[in-house]
C-alpha atoms as a PDB file:
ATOM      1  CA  UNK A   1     109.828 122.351 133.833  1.00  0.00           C
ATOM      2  CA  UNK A   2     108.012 124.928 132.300  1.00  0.00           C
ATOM      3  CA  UNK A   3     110.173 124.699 128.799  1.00  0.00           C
ATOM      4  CA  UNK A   4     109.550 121.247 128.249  1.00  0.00           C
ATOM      5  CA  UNK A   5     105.817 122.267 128.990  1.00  0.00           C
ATOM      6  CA  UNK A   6     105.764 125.012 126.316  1.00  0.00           C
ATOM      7  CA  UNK A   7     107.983 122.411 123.770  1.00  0.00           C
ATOM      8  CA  UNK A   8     104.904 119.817 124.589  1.00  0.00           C
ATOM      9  CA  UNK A   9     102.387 121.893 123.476  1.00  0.00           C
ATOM     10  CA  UNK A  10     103.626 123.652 120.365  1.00  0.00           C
ATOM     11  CA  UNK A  11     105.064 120.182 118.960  1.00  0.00           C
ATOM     12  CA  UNK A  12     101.719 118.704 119.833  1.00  0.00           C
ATOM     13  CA  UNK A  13      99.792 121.141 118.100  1.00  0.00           C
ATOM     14  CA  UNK A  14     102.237 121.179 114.860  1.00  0.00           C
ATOM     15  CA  UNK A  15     102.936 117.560 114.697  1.00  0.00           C
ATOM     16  CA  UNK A  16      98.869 116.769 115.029  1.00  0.00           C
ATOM     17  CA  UNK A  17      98.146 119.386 112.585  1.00  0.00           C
ATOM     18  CA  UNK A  18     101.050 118.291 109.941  1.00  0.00           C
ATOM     19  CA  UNK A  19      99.640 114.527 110.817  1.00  0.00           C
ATOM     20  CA  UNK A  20      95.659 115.765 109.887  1.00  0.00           C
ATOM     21  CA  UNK A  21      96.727 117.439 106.490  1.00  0.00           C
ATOM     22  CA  UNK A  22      99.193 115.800 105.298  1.00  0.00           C
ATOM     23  CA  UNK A  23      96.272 114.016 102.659  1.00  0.00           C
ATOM     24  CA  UNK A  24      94.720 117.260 101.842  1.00  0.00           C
ATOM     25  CA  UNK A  25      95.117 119.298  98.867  1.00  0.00           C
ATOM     26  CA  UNK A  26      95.369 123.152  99.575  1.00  0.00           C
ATOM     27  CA  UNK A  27      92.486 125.142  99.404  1.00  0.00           C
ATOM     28  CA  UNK A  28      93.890 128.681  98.527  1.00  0.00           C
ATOM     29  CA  UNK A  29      93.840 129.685 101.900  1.00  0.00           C
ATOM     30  CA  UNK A  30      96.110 131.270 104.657  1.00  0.00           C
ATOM     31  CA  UNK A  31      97.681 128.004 105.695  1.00  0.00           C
ATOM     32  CA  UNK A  32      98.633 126.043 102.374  1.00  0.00           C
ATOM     33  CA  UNK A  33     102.138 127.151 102.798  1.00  0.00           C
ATOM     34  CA  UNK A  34     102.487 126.438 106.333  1.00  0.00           C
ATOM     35  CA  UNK A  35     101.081 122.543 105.056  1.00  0.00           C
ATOM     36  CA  UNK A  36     103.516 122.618 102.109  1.00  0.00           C
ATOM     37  CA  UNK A  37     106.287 123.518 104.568  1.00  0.00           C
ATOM     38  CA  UNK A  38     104.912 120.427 106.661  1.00  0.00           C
ATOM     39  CA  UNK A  39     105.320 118.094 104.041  1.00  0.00           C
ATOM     40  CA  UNK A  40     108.761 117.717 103.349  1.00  0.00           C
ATOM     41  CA  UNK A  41     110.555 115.004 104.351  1.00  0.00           C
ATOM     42  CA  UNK A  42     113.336 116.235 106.484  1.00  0.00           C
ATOM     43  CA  UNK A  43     110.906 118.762 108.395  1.00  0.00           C
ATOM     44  CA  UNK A  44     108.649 115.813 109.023  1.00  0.00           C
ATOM     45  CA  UNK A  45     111.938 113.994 110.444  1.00  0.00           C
ATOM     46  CA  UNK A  46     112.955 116.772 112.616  1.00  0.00           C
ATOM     47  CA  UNK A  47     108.833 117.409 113.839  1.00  0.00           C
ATOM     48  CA  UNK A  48     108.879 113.647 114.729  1.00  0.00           C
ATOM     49  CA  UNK A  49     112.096 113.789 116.878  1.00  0.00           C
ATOM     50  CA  UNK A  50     111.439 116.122 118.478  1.00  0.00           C
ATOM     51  CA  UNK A  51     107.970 115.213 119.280  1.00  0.00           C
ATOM     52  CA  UNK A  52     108.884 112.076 120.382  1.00  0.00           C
ATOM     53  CA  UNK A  53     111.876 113.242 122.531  1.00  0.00           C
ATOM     54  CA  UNK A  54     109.736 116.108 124.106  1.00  0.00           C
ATOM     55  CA  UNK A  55     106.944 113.658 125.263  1.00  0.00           C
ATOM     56  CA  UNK A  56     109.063 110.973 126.378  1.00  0.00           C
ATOM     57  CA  UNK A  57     110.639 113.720 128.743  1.00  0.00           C
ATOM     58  CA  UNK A  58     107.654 115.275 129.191  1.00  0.00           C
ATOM     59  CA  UNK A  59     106.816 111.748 131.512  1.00  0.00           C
ATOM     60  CA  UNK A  60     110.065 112.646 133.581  1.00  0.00           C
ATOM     61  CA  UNK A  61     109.893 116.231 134.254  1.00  0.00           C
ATOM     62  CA  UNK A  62     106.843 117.520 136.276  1.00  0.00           C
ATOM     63  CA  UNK A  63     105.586 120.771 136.883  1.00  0.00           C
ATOM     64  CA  UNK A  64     105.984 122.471 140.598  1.00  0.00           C
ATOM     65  CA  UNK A  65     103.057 120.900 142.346  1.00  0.00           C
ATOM     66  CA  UNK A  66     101.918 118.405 139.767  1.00  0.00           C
ATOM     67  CA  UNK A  67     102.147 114.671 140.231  1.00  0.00           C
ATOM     68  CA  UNK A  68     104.770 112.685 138.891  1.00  0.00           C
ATOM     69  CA  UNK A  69     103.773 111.156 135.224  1.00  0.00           C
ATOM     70  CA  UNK A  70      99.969 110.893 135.764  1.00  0.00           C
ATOM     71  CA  UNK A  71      99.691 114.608 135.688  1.00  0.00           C
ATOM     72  CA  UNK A  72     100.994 114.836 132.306  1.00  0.00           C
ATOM     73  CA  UNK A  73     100.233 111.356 131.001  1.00  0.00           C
ATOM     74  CA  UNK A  74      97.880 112.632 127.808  1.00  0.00           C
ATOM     75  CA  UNK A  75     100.160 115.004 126.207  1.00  0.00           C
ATOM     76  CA  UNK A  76     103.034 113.046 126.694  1.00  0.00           C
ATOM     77  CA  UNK A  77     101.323 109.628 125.298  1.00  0.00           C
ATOM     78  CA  UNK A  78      99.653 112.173 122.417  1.00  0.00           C
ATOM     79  CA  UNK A  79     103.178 113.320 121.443  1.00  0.00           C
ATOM     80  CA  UNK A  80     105.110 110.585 121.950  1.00  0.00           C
ATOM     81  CA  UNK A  81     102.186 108.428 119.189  1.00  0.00           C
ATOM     82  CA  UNK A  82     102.901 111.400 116.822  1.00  0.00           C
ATOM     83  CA  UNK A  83     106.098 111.534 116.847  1.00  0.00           C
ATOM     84  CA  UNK A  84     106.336 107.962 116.392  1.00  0.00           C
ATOM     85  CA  UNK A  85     103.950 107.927 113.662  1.00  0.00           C
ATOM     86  CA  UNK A  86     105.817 110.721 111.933  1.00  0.00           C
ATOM     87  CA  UNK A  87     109.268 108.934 111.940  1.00  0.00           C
ATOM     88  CA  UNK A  88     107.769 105.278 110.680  1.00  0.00           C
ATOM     89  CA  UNK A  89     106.069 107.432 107.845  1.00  0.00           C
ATOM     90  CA  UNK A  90     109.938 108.739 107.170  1.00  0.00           C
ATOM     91  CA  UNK A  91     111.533 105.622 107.407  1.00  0.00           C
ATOM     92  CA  UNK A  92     108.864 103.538 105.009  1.00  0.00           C
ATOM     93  CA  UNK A  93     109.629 106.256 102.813  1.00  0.00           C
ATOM     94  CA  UNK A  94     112.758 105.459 102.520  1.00  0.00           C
ATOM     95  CA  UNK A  95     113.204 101.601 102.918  1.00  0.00           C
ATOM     96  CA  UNK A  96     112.835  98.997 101.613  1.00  0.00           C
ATOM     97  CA  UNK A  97     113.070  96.647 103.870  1.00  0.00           C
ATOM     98  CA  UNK A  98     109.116  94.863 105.421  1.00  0.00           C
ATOM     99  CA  UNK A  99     108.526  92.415 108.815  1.00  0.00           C
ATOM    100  CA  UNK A 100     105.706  91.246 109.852  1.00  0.00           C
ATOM    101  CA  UNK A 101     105.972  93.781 112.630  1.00  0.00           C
ATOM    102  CA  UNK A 102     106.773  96.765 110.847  1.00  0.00           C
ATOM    103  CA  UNK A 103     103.054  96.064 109.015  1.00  0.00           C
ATOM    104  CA  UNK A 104     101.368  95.830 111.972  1.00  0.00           C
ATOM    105  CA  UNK A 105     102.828  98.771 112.877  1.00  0.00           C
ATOM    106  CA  UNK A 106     101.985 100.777 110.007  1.00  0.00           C
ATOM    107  CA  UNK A 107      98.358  99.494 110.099  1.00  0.00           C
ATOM    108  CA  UNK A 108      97.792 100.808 114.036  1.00  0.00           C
ATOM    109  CA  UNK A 109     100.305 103.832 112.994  1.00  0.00           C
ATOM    110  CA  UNK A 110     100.104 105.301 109.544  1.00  0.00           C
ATOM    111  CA  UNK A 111      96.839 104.388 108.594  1.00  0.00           C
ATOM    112  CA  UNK A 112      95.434 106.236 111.582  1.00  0.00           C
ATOM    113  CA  UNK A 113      97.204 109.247 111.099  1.00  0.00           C
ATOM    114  CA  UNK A 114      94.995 111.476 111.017  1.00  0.00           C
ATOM    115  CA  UNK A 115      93.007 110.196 113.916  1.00  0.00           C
ATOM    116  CA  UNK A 116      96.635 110.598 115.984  1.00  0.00           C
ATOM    117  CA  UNK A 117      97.099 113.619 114.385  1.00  0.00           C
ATOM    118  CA  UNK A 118      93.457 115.022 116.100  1.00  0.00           C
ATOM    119  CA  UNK A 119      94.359 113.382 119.703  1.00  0.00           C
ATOM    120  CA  UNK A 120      98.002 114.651 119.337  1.00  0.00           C
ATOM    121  CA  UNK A 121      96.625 118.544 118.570  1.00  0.00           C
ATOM    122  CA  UNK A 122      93.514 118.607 120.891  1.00  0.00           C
ATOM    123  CA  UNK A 123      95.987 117.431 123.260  1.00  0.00           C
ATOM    124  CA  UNK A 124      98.062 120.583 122.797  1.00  0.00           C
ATOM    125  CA  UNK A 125      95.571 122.605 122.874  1.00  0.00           C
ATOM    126  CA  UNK A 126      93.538 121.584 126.227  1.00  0.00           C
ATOM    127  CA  UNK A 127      97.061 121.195 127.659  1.00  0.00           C
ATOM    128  CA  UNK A 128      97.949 125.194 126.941  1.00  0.00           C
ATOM    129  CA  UNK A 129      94.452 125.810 127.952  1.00  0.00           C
ATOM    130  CA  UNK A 130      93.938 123.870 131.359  1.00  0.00           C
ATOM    131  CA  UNK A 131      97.001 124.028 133.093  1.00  0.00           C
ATOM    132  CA  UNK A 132      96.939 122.324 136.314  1.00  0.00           C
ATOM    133  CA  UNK A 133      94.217 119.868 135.509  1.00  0.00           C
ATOM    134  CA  UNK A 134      95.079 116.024 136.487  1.00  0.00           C
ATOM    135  CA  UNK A 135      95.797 113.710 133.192  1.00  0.00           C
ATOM    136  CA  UNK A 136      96.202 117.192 131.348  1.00  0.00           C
END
């Protein structure tokens, strides 16, 4: 459908760059209030879900003509990382609570971020730009 298309690659693009510069300071430039916005909390929550939701549909809804998951396989696994990193950033925020798993998780997850945050908004963008490529 071409709505969760368009959802896929704005959320992409926003969650990957909210992911990238969430560490950085702001610069004086054009975009330190859309980066301020970025980093509160509940935004970050509602980015995440959303993210998440749209890529994990984004694997069961196809384009006309495209192939069924594998043609949208990238985005979908780029938005679907971001989205998850963004809500286990929120929720170690905001618990206390700390498994084995939930480390592990946060070393592959969180400590990456900004390397899912790259894959998640190239993704976007190649996706917008190359339409009907395979993987893309």
């Amino acid at each position: 459908m071409v709505q969760f298309y368009l959802l896929s690659v704005i959320l992409n693009i926003v969650s990957g760059y909210s992911l990238h510069s969430f560490a950085t300071e702001n610069r004086g430039g054009k975009f330190d209030g859309v980066r301020d916005f970025l980093k509160d909390p509940t935004i970050r929550l509602v980015v995440g879900i959303l993210t998440f939701m749209v890529g994990f549909f984004k694997l069961l809804t196809v384009m006309r003509g495209d192939i069924p998951v594998i043609g949208d396989l990238i985005p979908s696994a780029a938005g679907m990382a971001a989205g998850f990193t963004m809500l286990l950033e929120y929720y170690r925020a905001n618990s206390t609570v700390s498994t084995e798993t939930l480390e592990r998780l946060d070393r592959i997850f969180v400590a990456n971020r900004r390397i899912v945050g790259i894959v998640a908004f190239s993704s976007g963008v190649v996706h917008f730009l190359f339409a009907n490529v395979l993987f893309l």
